[in-house]
C-alpha atoms as a PDB file:
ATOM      1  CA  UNK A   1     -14.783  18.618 108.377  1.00  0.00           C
ATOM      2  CA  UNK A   2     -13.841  21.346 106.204  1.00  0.00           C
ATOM      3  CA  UNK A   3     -10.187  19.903 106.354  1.00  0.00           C
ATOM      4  CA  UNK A   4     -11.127  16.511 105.767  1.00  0.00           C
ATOM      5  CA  UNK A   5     -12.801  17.828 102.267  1.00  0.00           C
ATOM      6  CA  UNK A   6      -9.870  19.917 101.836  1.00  0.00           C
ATOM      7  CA  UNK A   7      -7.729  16.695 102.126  1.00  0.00           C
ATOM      8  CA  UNK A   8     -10.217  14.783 100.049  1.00  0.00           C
ATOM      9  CA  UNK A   9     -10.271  17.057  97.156  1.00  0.00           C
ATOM     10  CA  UNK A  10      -5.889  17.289  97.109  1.00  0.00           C
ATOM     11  CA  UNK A  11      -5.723  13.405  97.207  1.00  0.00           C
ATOM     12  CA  UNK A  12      -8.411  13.188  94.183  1.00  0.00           C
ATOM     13  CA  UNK A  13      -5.954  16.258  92.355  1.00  0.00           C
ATOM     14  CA  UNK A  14      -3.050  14.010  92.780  1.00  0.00           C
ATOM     15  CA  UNK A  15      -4.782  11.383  91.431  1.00  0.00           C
ATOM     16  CA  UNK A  16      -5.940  12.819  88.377  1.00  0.00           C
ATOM     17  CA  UNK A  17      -2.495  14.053  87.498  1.00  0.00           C
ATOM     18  CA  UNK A  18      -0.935  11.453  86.053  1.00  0.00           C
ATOM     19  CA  UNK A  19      -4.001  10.508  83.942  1.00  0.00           C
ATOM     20  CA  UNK A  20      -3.769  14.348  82.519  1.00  0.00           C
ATOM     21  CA  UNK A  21       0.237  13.993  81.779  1.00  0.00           C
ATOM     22  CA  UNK A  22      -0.589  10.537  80.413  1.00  0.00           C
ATOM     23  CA  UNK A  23      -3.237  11.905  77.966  1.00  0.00           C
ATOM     24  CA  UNK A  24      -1.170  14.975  77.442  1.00  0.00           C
ATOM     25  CA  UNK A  25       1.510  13.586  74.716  1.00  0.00           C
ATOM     26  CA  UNK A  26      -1.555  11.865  72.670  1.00  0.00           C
ATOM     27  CA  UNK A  27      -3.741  14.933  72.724  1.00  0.00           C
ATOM     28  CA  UNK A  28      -0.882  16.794  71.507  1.00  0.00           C
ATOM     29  CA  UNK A  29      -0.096  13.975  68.465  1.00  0.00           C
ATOM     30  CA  UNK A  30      -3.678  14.268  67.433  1.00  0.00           C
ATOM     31  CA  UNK A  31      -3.606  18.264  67.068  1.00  0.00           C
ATOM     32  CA  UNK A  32      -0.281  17.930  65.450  1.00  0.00           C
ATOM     33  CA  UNK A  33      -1.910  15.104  63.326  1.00  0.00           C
ATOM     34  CA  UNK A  34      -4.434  17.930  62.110  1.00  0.00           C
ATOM     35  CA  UNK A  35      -2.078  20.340  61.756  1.00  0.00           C
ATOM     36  CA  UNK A  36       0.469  18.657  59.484  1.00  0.00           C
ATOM     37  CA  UNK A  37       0.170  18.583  55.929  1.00  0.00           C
ATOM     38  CA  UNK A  38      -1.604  16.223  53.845  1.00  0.00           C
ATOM     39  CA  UNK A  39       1.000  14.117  52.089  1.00  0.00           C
ATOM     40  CA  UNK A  40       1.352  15.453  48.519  1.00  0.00           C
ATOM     41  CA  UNK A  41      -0.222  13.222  45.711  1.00  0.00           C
ATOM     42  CA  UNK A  42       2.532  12.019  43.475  1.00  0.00           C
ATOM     43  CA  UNK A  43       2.786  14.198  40.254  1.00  0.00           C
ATOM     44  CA  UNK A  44       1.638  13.141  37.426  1.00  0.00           C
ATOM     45  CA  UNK A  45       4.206  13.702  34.660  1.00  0.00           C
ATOM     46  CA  UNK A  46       2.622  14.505  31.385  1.00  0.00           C
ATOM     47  CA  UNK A  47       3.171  11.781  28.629  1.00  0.00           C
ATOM     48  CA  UNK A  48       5.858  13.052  26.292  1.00  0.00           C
ATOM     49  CA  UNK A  49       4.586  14.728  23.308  1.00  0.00           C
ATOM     50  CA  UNK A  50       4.528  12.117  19.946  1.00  0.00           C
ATOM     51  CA  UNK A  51       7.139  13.078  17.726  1.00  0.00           C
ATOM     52  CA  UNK A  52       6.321  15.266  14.532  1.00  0.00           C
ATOM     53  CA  UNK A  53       5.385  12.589  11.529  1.00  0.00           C
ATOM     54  CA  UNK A  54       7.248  12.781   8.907  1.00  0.00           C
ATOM     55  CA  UNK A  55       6.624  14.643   6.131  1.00  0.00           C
ATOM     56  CA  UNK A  56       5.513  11.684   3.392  1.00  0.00           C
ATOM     57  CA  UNK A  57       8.554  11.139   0.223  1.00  0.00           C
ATOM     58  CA  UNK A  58       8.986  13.480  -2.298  1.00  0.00           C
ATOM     59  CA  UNK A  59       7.292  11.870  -5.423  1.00  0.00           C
ATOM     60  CA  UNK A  60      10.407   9.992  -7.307  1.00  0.00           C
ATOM     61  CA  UNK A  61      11.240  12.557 -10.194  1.00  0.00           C
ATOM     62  CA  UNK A  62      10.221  11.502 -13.614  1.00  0.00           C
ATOM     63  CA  UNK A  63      12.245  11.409 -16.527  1.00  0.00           C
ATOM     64  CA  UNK A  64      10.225  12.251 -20.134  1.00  0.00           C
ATOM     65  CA  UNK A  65      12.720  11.505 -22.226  1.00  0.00           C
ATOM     66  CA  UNK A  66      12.570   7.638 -21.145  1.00  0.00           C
ATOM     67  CA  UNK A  67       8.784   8.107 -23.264  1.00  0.00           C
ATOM     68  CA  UNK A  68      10.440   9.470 -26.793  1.00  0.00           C
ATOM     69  CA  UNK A  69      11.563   7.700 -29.594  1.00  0.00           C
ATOM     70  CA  UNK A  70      13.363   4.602 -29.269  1.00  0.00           C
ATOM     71  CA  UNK A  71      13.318   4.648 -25.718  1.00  0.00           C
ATOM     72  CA  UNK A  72       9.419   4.521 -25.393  1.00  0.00           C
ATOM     73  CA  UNK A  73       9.342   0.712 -25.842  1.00  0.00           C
ATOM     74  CA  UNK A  74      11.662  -0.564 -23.398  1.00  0.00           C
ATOM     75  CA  UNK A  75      10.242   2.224 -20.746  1.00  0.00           C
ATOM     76  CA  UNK A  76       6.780   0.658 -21.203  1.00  0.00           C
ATOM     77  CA  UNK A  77       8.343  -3.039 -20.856  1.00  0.00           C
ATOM     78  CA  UNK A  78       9.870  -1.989 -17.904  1.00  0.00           C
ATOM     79  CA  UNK A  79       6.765  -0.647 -16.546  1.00  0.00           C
ATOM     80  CA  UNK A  80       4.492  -3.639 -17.474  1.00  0.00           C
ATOM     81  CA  UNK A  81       6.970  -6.428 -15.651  1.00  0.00           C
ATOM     82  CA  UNK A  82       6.901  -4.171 -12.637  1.00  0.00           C
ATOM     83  CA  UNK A  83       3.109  -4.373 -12.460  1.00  0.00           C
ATOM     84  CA  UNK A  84       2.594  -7.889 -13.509  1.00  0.00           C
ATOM     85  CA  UNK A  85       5.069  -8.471 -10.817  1.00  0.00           C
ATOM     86  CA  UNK A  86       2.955  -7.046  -7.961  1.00  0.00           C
ATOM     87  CA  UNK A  87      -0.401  -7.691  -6.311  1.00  0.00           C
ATOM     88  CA  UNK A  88      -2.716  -7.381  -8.759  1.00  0.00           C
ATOM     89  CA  UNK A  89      -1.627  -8.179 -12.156  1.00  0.00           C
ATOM     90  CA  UNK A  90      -5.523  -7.780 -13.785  1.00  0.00           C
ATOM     91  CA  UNK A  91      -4.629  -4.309 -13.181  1.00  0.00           C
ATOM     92  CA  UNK A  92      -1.997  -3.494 -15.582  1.00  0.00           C
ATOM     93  CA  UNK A  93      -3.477  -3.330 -19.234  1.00  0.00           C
ATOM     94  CA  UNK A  94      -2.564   0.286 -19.338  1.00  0.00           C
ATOM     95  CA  UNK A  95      -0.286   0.990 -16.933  1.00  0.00           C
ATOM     96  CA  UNK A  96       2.452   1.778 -19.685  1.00  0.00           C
ATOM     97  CA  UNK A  97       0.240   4.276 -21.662  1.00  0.00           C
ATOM     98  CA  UNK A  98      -0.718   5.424 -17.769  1.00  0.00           C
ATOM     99  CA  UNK A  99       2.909   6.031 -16.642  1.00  0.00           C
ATOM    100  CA  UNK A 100       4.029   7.219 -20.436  1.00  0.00           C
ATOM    101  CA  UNK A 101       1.203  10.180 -20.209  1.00  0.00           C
ATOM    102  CA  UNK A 102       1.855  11.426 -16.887  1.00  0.00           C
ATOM    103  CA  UNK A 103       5.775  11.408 -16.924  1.00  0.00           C
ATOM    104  CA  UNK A 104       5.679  12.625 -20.436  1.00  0.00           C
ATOM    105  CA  UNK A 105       3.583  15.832 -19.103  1.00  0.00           C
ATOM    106  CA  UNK A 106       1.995  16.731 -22.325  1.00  0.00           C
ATOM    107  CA  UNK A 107      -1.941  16.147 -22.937  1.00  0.00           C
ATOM    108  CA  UNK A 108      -0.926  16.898 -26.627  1.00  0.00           C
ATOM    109  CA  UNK A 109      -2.628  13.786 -29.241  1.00  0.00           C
ATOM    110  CA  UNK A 110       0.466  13.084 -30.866  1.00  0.00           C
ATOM    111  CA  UNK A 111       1.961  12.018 -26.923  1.00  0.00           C
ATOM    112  CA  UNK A 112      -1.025  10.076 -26.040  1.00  0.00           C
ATOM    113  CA  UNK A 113      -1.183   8.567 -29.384  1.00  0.00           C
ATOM    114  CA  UNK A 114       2.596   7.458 -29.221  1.00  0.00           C
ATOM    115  CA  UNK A 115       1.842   6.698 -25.221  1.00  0.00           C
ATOM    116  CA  UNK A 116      -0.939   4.062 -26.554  1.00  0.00           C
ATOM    117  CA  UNK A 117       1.531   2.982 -29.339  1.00  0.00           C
ATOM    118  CA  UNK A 118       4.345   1.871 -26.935  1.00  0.00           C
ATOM    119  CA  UNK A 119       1.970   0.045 -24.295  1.00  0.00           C
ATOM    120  CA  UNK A 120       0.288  -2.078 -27.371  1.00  0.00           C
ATOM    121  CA  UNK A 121       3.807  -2.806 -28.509  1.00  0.00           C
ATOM    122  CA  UNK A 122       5.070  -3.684 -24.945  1.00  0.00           C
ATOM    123  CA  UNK A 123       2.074  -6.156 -24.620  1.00  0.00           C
ATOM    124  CA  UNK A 124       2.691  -7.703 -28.000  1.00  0.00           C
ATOM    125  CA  UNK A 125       6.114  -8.145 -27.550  1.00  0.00           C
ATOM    126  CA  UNK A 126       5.428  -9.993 -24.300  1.00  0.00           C
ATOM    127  CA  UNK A 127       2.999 -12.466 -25.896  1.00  0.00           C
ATOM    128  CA  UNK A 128       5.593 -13.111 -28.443  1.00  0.00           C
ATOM    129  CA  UNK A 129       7.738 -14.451 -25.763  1.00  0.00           C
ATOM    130  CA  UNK A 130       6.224 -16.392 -24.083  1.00  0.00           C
ATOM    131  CA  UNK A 131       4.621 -18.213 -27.615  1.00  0.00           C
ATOM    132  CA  UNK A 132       8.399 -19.065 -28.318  1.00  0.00           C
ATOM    133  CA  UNK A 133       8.656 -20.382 -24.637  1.00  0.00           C
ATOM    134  CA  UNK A 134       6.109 -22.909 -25.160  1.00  0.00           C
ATOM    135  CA  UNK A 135       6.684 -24.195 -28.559  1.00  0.00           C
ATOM    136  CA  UNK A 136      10.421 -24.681 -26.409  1.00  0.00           C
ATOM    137  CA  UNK A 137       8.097 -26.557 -23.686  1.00  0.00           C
ATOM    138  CA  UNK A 138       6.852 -28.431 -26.006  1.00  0.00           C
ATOM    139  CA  UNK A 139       9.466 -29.813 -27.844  1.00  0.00           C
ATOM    140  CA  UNK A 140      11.195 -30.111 -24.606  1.00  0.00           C
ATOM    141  CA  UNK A 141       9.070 -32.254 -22.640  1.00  0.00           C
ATOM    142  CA  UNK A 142       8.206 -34.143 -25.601  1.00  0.00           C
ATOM    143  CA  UNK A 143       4.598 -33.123 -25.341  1.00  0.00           C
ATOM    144  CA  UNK A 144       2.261 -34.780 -28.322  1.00  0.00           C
ATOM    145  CA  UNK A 145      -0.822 -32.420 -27.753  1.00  0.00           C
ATOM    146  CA  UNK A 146      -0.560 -29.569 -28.433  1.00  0.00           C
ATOM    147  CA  UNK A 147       1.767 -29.673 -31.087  1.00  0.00           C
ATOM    148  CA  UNK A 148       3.813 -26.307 -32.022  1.00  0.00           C
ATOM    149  CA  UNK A 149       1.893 -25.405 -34.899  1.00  0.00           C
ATOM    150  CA  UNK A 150      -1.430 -25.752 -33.223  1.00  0.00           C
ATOM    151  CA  UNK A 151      -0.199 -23.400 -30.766  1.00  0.00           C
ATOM    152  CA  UNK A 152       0.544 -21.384 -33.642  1.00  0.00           C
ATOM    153  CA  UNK A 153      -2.710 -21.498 -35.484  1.00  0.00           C
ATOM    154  CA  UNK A 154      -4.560 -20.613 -32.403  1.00  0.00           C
ATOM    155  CA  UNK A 155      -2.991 -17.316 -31.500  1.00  0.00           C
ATOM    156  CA  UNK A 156      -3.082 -16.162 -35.286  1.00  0.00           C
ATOM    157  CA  UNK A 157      -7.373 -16.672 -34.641  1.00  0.00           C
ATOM    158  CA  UNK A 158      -6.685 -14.808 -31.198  1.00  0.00           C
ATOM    159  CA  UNK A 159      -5.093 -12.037 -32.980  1.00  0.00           C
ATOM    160  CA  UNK A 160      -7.448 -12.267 -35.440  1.00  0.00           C
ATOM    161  CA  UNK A 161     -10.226 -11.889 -33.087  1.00  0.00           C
ATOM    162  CA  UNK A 162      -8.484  -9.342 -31.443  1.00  0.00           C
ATOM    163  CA  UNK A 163      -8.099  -6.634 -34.481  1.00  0.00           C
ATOM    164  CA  UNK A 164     -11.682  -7.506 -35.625  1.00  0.00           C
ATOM    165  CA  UNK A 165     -13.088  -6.600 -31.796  1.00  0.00           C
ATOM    166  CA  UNK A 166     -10.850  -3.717 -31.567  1.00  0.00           C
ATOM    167  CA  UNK A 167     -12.345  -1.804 -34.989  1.00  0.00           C
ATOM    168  CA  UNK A 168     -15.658  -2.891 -33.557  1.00  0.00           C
ATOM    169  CA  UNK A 169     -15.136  -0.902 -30.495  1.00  0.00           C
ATOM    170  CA  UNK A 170     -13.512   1.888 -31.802  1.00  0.00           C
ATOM    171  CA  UNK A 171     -15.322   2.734 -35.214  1.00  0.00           C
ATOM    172  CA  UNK A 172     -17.385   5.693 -33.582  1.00  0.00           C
ATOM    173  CA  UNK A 173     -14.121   7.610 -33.749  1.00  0.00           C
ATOM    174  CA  UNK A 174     -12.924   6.420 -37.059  1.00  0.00           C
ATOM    175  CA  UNK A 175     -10.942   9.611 -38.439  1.00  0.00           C
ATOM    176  CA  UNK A 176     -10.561  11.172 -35.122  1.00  0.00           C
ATOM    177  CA  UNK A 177      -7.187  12.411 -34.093  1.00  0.00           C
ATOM    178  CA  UNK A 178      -7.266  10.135 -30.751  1.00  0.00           C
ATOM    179  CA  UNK A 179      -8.536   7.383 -32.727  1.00  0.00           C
ATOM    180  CA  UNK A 180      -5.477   5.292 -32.880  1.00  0.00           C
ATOM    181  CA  UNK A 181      -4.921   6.377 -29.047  1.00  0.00           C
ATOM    182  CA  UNK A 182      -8.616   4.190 -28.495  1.00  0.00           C
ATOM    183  CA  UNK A 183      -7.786   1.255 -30.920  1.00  0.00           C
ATOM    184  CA  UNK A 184      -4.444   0.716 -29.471  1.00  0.00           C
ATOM    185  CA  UNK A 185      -5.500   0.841 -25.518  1.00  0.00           C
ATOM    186  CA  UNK A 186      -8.176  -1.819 -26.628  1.00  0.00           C
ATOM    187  CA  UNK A 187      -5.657  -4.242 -27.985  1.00  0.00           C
ATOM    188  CA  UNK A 188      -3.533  -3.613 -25.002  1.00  0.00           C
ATOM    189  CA  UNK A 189      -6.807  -4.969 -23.142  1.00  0.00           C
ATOM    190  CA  UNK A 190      -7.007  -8.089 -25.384  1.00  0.00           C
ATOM    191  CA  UNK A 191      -2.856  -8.367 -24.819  1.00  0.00           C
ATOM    192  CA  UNK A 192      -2.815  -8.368 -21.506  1.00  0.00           C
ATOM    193  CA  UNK A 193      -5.546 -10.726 -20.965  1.00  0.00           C
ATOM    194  CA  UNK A 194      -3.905 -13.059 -23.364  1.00  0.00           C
ATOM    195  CA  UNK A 195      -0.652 -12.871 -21.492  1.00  0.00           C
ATOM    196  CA  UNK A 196      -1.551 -13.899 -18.696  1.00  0.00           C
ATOM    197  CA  UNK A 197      -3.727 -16.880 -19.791  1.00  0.00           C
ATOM    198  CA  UNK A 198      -0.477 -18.399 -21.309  1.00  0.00           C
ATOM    199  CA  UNK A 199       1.840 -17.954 -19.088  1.00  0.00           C
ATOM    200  CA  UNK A 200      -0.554 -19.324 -16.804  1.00  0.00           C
ATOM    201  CA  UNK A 201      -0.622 -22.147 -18.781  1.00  0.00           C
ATOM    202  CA  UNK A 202       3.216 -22.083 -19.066  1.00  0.00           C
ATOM    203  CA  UNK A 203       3.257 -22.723 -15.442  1.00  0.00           C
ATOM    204  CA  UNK A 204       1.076 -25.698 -15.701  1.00  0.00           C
ATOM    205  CA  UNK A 205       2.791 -27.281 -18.528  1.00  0.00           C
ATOM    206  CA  UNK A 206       6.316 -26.579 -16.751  1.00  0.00           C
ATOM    207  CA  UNK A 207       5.406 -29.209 -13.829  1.00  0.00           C
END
């Protein structure tokens, strides 16, 4: 009996081995699954730094002689077309005396004074013009109303109006040494209004 369990117990041995040797190459992937090394996680490159801005433009560099003398009207002509020309032409009453006094880089009276002088003198110049280009409109297009002398008569009652308002405003500093500096930025306010109500109304009147 003791044989026949010997037996037994060899046949069940062989058995089992080929189950074990089976088994054997899958236990062995799994511990060499946990051994191996997780997969690294892709880097992450760091985004590249922004360029440096650039430093902003040196301001342009100014020029004071264009404000002396003779050369103080035209600068302050120039200066008023190139605002009237932009976005906001409401703006530019006194952007010649603005311009004038900061490139002239004197706070003296006499500058502002003559600053004041040439933007007044741009303005009126301006309104002269464009009065001669619509008496020319007139005549051209054979317009009956208004006539060139009516067009006339009314801007000698705007400028009228204009000096009269002007010594209103500016009689607290009657005698002052800034005084013409004040009377002349106030009819550059009148002037530049005025200018652009007619050559508004040169645009109409040239369709």
């Amino acid at each position: 009996m003791a044989r026949n369990l010997a037996v037994i117990l060899l046949a069940g041995a062989v058995a089992l081995a080929p189950a074990v040797v089976a088994g054997a190459p899958a236990a062995k992937s799994a511990a060499a699954a946990k051994k191996a090394p997780a997969a690294k996680k892709a880097t992450k490159r760091p985004a590249p730094k922004a360029a440096a801005e650039a430093p902003p433009p040196a301001p342009a560099p100014t020029d004071p002689t264009r404000w002396q003398g003779e050369a103080g009207l035209p600068s302050a002509k120039t200066a008023i077309a190139a605002c009237l020309d932009g976005p906001r032409p409401e703006t530019c009453a006194h952007t010649a005396f603005l311009q004038c006094d900061r490139e002239s880089g004197s706070q003296a009276p006499e500058t502002m004074n003559a600053c004041a002088g040439y933007s007044r003198a741009a303005w009126e110049e301006r309104i002269g013009a464009v009065i001669g280009r619509l008496q020319a409109l007139i005549q051209k297009t054979g317009r009956a109303r208004p006539t060139p002398r009516a067009l006339a008569s009314s801007q000698k009652r705007w400028q009228g109006w204009s000096e009269d308002d002007c010594d209103m405003q500016t009689e607290g500093s009657n005698g002052a040494t800034l005084h013409p500096m004040e009377m002349d930025l106030c009819l550059s306010d009148h002037a530049a209004a005025r200018t652009l109500e007619l050559e508004q109304l040169e645009r109409i009147w040239s369709r």
